[in-house]
PDB file of N, CA and C in Angstrom:
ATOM      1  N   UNK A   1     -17.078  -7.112  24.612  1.00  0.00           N
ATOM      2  CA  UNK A   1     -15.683  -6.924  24.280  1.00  0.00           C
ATOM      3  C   UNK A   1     -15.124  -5.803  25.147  1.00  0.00           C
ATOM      4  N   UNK A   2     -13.922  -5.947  25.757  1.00  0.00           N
ATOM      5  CA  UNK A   2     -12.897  -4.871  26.365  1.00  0.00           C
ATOM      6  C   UNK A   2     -11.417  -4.993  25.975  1.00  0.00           C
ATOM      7  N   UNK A   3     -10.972  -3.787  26.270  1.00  0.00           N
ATOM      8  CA  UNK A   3      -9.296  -3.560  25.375  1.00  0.00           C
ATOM      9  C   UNK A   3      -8.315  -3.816  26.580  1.00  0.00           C
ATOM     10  N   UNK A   4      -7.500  -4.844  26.604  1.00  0.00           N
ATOM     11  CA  UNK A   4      -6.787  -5.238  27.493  1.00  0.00           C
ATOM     12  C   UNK A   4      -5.456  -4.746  27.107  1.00  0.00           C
ATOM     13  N   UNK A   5      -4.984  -4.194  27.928  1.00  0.00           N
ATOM     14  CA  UNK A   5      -3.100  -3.649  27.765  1.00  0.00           C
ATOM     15  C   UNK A   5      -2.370  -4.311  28.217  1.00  0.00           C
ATOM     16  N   UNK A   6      -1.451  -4.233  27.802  1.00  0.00           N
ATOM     17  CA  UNK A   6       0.294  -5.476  27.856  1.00  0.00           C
ATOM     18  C   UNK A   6       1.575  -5.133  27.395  1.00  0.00           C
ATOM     19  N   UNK A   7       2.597  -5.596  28.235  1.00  0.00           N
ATOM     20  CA  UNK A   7       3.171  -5.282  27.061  1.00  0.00           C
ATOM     21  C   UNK A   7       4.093  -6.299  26.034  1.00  0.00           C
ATOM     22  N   UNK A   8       4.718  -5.507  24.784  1.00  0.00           N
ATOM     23  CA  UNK A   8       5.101  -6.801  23.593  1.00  0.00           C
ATOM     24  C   UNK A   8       5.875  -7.493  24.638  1.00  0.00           C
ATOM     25  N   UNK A   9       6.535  -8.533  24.054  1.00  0.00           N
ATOM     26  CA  UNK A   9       7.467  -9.438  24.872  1.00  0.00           C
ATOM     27  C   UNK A   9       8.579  -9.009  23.511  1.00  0.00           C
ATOM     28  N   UNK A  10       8.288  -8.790  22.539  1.00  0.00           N
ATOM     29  CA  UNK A  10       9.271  -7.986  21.988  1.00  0.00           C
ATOM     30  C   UNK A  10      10.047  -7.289  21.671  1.00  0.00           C
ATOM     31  N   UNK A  11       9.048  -5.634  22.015  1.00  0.00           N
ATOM     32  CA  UNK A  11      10.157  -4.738  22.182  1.00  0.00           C
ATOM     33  C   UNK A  11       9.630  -3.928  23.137  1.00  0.00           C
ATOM     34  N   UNK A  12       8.762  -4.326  24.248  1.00  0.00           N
ATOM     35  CA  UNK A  12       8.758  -4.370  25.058  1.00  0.00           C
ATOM     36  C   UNK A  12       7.761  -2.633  25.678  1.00  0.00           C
ATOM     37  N   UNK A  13       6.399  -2.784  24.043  1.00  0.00           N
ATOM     38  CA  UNK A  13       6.118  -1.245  24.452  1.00  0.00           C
ATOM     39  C   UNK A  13       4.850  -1.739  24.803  1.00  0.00           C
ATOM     40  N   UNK A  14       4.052  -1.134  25.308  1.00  0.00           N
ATOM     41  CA  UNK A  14       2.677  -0.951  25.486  1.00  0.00           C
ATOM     42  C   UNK A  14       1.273  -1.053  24.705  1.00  0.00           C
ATOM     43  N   UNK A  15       0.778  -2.062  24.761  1.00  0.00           N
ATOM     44  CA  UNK A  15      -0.183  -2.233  23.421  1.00  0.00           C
ATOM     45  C   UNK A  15      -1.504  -2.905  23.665  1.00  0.00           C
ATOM     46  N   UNK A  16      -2.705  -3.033  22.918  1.00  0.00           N
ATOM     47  CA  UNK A  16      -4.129  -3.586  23.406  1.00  0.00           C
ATOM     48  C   UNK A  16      -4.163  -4.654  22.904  1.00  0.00           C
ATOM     49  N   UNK A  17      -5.411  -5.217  23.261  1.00  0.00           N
ATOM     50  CA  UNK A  17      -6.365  -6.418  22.280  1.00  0.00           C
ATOM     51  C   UNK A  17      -7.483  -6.112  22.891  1.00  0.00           C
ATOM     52  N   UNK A  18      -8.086  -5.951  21.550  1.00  0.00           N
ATOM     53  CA  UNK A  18      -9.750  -6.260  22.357  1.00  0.00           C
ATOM     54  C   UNK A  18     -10.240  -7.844  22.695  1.00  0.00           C
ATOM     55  N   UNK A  19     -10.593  -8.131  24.212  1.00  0.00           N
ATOM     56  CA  UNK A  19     -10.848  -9.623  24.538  1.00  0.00           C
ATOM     57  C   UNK A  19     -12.300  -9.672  24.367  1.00  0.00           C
ATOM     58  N   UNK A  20     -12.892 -11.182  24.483  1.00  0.00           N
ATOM     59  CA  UNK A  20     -14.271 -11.395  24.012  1.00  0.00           C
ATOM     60  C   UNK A  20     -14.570 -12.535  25.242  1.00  0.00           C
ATOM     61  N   UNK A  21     -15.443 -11.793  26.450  1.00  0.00           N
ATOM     62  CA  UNK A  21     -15.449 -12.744  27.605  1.00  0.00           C
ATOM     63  C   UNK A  21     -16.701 -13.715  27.102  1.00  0.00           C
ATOM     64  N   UNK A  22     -17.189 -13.417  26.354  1.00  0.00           N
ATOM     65  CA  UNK A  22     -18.017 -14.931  25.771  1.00  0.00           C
ATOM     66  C   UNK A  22     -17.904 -16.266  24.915  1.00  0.00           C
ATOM     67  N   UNK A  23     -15.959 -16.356  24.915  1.00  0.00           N
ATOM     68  CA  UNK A  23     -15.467 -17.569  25.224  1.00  0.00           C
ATOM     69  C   UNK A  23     -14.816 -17.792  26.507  1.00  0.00           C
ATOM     70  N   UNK A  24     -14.827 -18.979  27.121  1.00  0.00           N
ATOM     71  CA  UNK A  24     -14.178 -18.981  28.422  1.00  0.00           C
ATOM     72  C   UNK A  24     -12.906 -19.194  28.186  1.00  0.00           C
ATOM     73  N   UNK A  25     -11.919 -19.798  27.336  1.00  0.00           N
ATOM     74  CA  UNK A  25     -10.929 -19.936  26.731  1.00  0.00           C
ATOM     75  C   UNK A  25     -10.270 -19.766  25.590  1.00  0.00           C
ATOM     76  N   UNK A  26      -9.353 -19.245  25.382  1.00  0.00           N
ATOM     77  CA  UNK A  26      -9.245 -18.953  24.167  1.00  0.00           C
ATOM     78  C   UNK A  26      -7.617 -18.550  24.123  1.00  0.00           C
ATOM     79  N   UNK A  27      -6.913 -18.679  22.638  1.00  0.00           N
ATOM     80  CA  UNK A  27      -5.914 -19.033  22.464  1.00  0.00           C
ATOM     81  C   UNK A  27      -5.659 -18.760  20.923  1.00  0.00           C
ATOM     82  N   UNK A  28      -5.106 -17.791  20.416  1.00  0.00           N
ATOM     83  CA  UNK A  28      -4.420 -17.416  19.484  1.00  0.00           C
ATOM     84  C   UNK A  28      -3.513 -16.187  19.173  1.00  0.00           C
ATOM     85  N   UNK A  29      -3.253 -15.855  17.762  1.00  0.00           N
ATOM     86  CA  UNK A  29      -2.102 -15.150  17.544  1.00  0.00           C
ATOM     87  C   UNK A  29      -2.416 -14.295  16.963  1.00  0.00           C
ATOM     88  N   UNK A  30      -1.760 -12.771  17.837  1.00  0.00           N
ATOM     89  CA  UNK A  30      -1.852 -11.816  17.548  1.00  0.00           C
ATOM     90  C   UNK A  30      -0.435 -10.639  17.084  1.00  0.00           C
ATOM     91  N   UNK A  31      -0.465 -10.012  16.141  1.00  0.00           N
ATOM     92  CA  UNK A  31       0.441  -9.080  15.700  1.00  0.00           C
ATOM     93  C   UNK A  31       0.602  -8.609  16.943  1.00  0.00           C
ATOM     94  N   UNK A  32       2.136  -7.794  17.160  1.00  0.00           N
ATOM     95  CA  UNK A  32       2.191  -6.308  17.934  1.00  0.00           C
ATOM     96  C   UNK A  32       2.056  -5.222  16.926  1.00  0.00           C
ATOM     97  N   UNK A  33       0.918  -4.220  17.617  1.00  0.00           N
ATOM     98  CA  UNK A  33       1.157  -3.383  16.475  1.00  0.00           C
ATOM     99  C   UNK A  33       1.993  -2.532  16.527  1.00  0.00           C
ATOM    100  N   UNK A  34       3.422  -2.482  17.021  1.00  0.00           N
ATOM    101  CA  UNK A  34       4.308  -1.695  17.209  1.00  0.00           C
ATOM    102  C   UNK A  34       5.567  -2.583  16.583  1.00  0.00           C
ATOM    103  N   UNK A  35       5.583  -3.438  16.694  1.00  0.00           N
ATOM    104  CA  UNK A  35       7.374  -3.978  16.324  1.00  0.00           C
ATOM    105  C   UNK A  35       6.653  -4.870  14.626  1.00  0.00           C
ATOM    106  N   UNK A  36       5.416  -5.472  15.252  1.00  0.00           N
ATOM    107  CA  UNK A  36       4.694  -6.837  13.893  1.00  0.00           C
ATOM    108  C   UNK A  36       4.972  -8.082  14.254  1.00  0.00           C
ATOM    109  N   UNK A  37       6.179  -8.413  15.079  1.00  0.00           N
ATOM    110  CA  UNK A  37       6.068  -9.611  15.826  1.00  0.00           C
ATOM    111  C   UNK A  37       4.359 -10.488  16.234  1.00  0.00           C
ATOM    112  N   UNK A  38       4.949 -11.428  15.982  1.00  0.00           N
ATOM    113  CA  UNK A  38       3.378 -12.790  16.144  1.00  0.00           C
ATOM    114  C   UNK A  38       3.931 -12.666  17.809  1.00  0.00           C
ATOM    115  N   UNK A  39       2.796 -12.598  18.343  1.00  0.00           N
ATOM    116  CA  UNK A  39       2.706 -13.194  19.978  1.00  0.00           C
ATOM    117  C   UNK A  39       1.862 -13.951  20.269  1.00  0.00           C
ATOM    118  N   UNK A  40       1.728 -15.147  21.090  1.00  0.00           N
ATOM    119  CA  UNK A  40       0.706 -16.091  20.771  1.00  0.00           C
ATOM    120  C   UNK A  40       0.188 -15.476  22.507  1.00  0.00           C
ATOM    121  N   UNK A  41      -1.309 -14.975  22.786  1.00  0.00           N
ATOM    122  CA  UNK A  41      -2.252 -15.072  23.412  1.00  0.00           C
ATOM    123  C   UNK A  41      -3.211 -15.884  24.205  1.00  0.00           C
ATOM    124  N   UNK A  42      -3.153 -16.149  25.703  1.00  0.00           N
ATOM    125  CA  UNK A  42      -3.612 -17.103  26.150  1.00  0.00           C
ATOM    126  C   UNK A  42      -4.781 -16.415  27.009  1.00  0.00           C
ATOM    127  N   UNK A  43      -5.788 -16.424  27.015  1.00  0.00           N
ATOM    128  CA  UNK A  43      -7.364 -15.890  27.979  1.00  0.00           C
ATOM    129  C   UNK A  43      -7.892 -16.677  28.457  1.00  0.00           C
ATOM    130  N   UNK A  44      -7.954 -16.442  29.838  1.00  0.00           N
ATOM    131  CA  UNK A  44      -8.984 -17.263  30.662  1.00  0.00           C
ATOM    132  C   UNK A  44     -10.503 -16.487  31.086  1.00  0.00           C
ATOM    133  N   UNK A  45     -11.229 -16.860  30.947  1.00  0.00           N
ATOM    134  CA  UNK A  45     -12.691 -16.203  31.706  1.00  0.00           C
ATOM    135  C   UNK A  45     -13.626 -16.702  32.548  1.00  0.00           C
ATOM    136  N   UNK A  46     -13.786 -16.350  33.830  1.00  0.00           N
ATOM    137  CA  UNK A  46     -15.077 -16.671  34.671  1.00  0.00           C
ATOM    138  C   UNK A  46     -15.858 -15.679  34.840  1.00  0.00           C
ATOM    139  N   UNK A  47     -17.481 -16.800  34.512  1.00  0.00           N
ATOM    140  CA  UNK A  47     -18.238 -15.715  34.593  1.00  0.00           C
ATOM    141  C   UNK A  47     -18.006 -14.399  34.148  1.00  0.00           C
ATOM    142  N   UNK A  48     -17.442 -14.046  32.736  1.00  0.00           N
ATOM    143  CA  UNK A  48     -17.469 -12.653  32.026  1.00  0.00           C
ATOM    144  C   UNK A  48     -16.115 -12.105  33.064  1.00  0.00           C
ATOM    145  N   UNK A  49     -15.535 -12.246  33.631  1.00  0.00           N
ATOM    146  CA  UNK A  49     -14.514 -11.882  34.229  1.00  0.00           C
ATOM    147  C   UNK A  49     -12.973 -12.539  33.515  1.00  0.00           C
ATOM    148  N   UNK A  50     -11.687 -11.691  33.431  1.00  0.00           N
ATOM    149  CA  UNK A  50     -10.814 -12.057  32.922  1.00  0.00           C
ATOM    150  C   UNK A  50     -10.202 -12.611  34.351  1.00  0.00           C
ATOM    151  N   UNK A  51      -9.573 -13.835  34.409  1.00  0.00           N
ATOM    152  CA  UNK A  51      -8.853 -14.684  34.955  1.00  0.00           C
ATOM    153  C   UNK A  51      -7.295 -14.654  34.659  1.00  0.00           C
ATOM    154  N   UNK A  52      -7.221 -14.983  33.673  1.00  0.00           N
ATOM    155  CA  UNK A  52      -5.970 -14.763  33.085  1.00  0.00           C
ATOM    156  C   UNK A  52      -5.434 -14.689  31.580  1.00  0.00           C
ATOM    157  N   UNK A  53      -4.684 -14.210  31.940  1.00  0.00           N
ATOM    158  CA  UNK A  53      -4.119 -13.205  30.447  1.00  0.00           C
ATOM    159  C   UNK A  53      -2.435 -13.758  30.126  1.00  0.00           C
ATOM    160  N   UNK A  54      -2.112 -14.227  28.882  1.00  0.00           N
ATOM    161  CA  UNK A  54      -1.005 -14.616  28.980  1.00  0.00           C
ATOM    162  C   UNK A  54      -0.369 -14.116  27.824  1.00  0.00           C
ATOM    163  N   UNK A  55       0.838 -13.203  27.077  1.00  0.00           N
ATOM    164  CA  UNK A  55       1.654 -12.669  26.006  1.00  0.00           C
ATOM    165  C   UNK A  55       2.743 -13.919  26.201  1.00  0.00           C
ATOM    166  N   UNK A  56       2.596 -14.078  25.020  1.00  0.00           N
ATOM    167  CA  UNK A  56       4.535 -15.205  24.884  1.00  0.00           C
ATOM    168  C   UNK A  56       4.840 -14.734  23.104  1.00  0.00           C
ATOM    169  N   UNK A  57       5.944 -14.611  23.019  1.00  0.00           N
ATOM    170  CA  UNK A  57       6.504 -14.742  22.122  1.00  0.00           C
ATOM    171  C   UNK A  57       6.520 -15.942  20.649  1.00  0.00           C
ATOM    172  N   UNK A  58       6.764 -15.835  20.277  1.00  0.00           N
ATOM    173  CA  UNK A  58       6.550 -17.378  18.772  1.00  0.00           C
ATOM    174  C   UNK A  58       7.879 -17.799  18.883  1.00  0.00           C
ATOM    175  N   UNK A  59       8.443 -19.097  18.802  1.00  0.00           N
ATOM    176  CA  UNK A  59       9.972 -19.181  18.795  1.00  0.00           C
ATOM    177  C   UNK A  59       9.637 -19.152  17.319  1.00  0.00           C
ATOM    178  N   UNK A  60      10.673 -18.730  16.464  1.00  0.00           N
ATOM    179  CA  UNK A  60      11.095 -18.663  15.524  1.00  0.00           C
ATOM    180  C   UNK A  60      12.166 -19.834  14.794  1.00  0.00           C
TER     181      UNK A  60
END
């Protein structure tokens, strides 16, 4: 596990997740812990390496 920084798509501050490179994909929803907004989370991994990282918003 490592703590990846981003920021909300909300209100737009600075915040972690700890990622888990022993799925290669992965996809769910996480609080901001600054505003509480749902942001839905997109991770890519090769070989234990982060690929890509994606923050989006929930439409409401």
């Amino acid at each position: 596990m490592f703590e990846h920084f981003f920021q909300c798509p909300y209100c737009w501050e600075e915040i972690s997740v700890l990622l888990d490179p022993s799925v290669s994909k992965q996809t769910y929803i996480e609080d901001c812990e600054i505003c509480c907004n749902p942001i839905e989370i997109h991770v890519e991994f090769d070989e234990n390496e982060l690929k890509q990282f994606d923050a989006q918003p929930i439409e409401q």
